[in-house]
N, C-alpha and C. Protein backbone atom coordinates (compact mmCIF):
# COMPACT_ATOMS: atom_id res chain seq x y z
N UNK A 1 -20.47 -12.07 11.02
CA UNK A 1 -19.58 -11.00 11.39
C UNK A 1 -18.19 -11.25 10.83
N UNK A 2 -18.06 -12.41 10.53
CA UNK A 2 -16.50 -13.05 9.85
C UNK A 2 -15.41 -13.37 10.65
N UNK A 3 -14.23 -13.20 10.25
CA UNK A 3 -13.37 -13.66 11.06
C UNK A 3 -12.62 -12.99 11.87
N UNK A 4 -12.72 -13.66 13.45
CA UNK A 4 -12.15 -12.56 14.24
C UNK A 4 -10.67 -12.68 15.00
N UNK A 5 -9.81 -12.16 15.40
CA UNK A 5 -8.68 -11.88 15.66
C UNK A 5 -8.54 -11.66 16.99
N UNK A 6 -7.68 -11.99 18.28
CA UNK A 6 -7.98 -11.69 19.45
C UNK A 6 -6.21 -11.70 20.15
N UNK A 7 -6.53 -10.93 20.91
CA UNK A 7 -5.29 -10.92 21.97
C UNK A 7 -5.42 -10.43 23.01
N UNK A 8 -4.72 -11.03 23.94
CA UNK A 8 -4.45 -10.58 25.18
C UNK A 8 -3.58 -10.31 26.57
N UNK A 9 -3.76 -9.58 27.10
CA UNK A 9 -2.37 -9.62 28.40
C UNK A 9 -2.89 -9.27 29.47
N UNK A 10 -2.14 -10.06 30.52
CA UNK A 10 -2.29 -9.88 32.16
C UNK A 10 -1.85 -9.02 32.56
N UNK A 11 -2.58 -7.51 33.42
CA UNK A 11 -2.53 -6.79 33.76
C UNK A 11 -1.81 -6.78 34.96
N UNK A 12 -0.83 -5.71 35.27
CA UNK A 12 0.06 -5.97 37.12
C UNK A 12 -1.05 -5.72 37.69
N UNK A 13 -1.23 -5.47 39.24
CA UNK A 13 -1.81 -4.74 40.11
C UNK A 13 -1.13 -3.54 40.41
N UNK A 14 -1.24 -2.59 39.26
CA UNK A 14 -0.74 -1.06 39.65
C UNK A 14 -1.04 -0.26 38.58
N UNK A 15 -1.72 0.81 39.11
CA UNK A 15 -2.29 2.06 38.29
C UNK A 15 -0.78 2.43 37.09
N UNK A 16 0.28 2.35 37.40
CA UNK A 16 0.99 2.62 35.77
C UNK A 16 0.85 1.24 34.74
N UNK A 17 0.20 0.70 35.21
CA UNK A 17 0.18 -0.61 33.72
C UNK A 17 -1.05 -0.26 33.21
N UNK A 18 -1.52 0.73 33.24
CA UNK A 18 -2.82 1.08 32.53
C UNK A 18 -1.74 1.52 31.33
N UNK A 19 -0.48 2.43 31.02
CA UNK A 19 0.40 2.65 30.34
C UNK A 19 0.78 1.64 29.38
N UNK A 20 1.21 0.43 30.09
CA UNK A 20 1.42 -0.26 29.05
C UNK A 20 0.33 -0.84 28.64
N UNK A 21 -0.60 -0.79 29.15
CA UNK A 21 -2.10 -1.59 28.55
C UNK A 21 -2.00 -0.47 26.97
N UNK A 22 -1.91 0.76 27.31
CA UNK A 22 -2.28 1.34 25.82
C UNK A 22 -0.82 1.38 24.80
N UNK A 23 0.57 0.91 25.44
CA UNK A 23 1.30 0.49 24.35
C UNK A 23 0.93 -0.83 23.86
N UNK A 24 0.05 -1.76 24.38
CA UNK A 24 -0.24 -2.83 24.18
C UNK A 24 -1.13 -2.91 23.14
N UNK A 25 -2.28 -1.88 23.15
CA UNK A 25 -3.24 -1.49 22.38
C UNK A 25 -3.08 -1.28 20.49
N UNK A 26 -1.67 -0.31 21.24
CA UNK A 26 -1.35 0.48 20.13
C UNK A 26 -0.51 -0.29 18.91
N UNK A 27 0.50 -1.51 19.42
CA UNK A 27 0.97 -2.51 18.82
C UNK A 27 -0.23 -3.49 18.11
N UNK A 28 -0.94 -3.53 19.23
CA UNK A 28 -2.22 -4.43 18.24
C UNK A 28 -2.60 -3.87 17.06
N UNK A 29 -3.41 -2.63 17.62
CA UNK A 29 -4.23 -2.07 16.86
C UNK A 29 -3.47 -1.69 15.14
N UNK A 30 -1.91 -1.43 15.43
CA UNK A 30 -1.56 -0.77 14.50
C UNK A 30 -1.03 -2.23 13.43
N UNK A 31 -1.26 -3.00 13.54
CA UNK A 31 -1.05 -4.64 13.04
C UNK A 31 -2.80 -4.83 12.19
N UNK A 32 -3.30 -4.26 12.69
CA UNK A 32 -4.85 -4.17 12.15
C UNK A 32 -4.74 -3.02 11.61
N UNK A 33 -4.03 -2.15 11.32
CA UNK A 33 -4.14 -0.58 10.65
C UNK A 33 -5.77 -0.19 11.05
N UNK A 34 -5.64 -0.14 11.99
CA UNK A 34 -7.13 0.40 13.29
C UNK A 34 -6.42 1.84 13.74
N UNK A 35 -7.18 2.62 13.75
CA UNK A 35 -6.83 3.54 14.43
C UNK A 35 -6.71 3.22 16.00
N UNK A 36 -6.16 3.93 16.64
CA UNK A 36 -5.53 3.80 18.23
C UNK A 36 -6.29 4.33 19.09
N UNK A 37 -6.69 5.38 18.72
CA UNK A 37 -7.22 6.16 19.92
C UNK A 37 -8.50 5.91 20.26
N UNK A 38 -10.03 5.62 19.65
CA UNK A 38 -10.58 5.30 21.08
C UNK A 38 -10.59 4.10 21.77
N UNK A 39 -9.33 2.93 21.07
CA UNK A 39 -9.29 1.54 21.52
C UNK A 39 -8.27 1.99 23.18
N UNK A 40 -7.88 3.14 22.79
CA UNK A 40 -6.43 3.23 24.22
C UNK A 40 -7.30 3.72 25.20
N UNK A 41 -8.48 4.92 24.23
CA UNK A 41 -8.94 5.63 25.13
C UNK A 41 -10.17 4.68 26.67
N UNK A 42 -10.71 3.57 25.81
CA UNK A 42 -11.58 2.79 26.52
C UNK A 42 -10.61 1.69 26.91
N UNK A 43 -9.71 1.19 27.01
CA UNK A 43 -8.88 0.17 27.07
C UNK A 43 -7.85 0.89 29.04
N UNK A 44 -8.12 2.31 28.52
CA UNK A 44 -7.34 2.62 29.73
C UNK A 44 -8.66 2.92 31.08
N UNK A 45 -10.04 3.37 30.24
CA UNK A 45 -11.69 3.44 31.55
C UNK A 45 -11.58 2.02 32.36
N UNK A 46 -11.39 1.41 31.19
CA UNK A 46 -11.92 -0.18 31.81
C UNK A 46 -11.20 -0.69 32.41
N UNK A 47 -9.59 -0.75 32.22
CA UNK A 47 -8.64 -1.49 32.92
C UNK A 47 -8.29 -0.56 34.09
N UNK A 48 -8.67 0.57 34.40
CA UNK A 48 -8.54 1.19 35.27
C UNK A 48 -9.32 1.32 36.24
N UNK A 49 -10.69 1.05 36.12
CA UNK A 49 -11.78 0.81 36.86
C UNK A 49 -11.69 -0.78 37.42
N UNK A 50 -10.57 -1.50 37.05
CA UNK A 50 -10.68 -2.53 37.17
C UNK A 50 -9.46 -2.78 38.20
N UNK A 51 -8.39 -2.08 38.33
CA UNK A 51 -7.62 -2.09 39.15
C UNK A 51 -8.24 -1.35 40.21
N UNK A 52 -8.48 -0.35 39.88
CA UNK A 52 -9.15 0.46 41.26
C UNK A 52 -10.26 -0.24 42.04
N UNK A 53 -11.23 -0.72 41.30
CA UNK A 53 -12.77 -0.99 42.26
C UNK A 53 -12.53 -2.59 41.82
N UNK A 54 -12.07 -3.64 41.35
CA UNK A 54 -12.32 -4.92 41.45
C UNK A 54 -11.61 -5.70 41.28
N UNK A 55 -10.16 -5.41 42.17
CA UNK A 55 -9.65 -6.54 42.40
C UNK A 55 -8.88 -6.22 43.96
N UNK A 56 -7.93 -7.27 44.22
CA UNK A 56 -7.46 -7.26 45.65
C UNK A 56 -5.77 -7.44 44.94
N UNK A 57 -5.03 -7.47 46.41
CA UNK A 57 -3.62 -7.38 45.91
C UNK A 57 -3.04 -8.95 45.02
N UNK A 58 -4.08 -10.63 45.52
CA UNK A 58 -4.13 -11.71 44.58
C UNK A 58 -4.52 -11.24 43.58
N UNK A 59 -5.33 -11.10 42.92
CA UNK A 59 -6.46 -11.02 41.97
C UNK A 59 -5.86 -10.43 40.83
N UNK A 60 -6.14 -11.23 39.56
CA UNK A 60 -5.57 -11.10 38.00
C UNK A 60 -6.58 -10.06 37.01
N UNK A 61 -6.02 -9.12 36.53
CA UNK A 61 -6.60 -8.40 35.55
C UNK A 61 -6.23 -9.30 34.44
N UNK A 62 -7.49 -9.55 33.43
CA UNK A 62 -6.92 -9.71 32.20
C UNK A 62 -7.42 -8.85 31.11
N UNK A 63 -6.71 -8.19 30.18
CA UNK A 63 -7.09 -7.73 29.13
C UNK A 63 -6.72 -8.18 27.93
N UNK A 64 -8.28 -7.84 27.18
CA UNK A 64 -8.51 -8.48 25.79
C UNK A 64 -8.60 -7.58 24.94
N UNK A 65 -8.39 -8.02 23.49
CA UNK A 65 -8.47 -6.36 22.51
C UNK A 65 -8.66 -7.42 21.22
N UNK A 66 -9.98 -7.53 20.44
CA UNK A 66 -10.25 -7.96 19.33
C UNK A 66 -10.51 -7.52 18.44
N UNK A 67 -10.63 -8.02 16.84
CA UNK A 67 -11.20 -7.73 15.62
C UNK A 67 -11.17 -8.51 14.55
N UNK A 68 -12.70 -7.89 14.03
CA UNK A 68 -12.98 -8.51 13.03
C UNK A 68 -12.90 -8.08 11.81
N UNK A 69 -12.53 -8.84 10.30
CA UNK A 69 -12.59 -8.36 9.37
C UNK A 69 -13.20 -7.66 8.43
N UNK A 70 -14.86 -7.26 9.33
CA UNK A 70 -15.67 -6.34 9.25
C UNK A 70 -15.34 -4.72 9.56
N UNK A 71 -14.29 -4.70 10.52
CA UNK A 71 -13.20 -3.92 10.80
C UNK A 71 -14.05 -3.42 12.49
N UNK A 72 -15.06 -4.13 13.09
CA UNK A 72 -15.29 -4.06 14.06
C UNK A 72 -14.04 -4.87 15.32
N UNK A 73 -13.69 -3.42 16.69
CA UNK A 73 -12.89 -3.65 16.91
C UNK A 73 -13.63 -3.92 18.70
N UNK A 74 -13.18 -4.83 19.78
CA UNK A 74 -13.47 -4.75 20.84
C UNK A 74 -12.74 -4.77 21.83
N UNK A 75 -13.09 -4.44 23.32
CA UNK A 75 -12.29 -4.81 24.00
C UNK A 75 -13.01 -5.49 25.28
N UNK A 76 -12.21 -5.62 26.28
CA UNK A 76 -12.76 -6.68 27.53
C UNK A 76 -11.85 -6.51 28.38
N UNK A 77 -12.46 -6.61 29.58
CA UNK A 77 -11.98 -6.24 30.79
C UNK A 77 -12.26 -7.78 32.24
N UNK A 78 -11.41 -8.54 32.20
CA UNK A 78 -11.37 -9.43 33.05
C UNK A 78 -10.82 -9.37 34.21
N UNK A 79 -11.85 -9.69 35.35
CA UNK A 79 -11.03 -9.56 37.06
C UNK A 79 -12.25 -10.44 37.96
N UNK A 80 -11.92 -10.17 38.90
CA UNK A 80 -12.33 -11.39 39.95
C UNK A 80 -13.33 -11.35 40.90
N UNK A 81 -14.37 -9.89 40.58
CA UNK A 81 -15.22 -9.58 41.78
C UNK A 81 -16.54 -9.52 40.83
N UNK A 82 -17.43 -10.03 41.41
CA UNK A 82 -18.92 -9.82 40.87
C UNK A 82 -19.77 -8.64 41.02
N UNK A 83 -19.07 -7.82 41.46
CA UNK A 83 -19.64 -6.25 41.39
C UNK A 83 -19.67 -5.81 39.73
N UNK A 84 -20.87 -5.61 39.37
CA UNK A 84 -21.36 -5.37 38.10
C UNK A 84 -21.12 -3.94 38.49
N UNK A 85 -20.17 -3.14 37.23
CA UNK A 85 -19.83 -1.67 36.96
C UNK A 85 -21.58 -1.09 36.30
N UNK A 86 -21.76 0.14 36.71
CA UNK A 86 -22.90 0.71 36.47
C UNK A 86 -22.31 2.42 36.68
N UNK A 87 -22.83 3.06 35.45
CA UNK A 87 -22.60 4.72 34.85
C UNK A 87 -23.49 5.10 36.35
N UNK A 88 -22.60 6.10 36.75
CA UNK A 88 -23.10 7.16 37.49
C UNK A 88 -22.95 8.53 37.41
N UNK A 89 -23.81 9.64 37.98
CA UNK A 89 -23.45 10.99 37.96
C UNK A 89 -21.96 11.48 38.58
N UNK A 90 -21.55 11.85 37.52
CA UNK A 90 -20.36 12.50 38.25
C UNK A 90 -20.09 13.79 38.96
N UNK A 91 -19.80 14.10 39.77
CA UNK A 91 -19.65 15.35 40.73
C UNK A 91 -18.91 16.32 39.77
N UNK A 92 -19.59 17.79 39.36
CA UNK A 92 -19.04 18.26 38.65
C UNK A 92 -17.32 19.25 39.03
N UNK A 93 -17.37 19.22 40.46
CA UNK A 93 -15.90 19.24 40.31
C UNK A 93 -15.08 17.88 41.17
N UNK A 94 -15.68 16.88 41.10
CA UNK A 94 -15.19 15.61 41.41
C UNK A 94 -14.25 15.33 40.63
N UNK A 95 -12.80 14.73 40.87
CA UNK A 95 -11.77 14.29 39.64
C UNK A 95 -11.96 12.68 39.19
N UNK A 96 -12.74 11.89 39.31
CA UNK A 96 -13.31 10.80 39.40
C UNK A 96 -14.79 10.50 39.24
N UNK A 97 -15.18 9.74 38.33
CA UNK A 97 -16.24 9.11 38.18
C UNK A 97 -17.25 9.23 36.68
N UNK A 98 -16.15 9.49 36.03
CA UNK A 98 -16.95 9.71 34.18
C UNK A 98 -16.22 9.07 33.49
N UNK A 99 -15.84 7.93 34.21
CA UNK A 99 -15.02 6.39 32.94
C UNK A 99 -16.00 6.13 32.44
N UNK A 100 -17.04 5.30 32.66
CA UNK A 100 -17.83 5.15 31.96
C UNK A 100 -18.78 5.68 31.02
N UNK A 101 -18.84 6.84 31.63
CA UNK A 101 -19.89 7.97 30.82
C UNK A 101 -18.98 7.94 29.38
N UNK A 102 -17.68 8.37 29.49
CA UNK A 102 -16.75 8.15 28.47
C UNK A 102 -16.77 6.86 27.40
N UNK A 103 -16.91 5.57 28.07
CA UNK A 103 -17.12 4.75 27.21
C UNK A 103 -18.35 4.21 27.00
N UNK A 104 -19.03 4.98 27.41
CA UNK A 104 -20.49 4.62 26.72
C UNK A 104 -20.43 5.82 25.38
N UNK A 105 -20.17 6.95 25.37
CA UNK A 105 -19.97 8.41 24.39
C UNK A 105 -19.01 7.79 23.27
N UNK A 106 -18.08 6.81 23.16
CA UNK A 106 -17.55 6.63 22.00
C UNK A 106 -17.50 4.86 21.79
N UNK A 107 -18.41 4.29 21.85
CA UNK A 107 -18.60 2.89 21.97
C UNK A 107 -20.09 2.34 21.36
N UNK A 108 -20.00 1.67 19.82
CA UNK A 108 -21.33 1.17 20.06
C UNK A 108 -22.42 0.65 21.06
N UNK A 109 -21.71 0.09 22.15
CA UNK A 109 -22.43 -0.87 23.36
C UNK A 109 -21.35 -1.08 23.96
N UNK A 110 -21.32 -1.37 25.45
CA UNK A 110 -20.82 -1.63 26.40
C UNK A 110 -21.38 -2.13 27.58
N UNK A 111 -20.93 -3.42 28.25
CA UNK A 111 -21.60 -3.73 29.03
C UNK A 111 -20.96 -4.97 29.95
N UNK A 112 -21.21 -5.71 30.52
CA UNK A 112 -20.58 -6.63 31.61
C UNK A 112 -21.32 -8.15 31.69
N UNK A 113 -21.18 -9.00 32.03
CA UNK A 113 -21.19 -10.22 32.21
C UNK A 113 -20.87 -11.41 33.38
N UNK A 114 -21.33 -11.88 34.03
CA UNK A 114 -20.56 -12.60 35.00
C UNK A 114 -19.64 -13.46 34.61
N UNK A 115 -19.19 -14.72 35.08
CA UNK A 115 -18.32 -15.76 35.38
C UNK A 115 -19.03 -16.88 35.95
N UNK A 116 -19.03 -17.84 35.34
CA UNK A 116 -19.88 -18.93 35.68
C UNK A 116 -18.89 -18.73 37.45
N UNK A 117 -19.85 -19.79 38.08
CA UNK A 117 -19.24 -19.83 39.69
C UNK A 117 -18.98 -18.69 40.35
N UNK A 118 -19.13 -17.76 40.22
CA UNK A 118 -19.38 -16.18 40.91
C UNK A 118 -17.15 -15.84 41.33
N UNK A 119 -16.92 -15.92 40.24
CA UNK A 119 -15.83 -16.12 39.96
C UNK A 119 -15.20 -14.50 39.36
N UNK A 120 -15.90 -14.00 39.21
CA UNK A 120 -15.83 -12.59 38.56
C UNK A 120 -16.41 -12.37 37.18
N UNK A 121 -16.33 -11.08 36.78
CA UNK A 121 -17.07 -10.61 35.79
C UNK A 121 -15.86 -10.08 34.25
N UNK A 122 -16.65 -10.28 33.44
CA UNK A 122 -16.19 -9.47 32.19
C UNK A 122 -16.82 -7.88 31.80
N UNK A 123 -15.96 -7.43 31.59
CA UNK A 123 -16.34 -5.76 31.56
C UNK A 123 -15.87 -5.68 30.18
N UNK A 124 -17.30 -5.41 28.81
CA UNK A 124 -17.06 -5.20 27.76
C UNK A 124 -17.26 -4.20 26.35
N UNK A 125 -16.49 -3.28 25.86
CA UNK A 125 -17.38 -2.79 25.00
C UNK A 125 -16.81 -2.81 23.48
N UNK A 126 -17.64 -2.39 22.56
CA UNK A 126 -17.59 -2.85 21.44
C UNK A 126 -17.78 -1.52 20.25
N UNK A 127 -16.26 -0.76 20.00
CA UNK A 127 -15.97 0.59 19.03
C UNK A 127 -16.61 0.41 17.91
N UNK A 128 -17.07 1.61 17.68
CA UNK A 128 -17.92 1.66 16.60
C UNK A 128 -16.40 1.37 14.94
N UNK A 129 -17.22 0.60 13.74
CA UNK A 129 -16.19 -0.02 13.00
C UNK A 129 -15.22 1.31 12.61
N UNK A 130 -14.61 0.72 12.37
CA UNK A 130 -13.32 1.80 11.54
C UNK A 130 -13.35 2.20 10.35
């Protein structure tokens, strides 16, 4: 796959740092001359699903945003609860619950991982190349 490139930042505990998660994105991405948008667009499902459903007011978000010189680009979603994220039906006038449906629709693969010691999980998916 060749050589890959990685960065990352600790997320606050508050729904506006999903904001800077995608100025965060957008500085990366544009250092890789990657396009931005579906890295912000899945960068903001995941880190947002991640403040909302899996963590507590301790508990560290971390986000990751990689690439390779194949021009395959990824991202990752780190926090502290072993609740494995799983796509569900969304209520069609529900305002909640099609993050994922979303990043499964513009994402080669996506998917999750534990933490050795039940320590929490990685939430990951992987944009189709550029």
């Amino acid at each position: 796959m060749g050589e890959a490139v990685q960065s990352e930042m600790v997320v606050k505990r508050d729904l506006r740092a999903v904001a800077e998660v995608r100025t965060f994105v957008r500085l990366v991405a544009g250092g890789w001359e990657v396009d931005d948008f579906v890295p912000c667009l899945i960068a903001s499902e995941l880190v947002t699903n991640a403040l909302r459903y899996a963590t507590t007011a301790d508990d560290e978000v971390v986000f990751r945003i990689g690439h390779t010189d194949a021009g395959v680009v990824w991202v990752e979603v780190q926090d502290s609860t072993c609740d494995m994220p799983r796509l569900e039906r969304a209520d069609l006038n529900g305002e909640s619950g099609r993050g994922l449906f979303v990043v499964e629709q513009f994402t080669r693969c996506w998917g999750a991982r534990p933490l050795a010691g039940n320590v929490g999980k990685v939430v990951f998916a992987v944009l189709n190349p550029t």
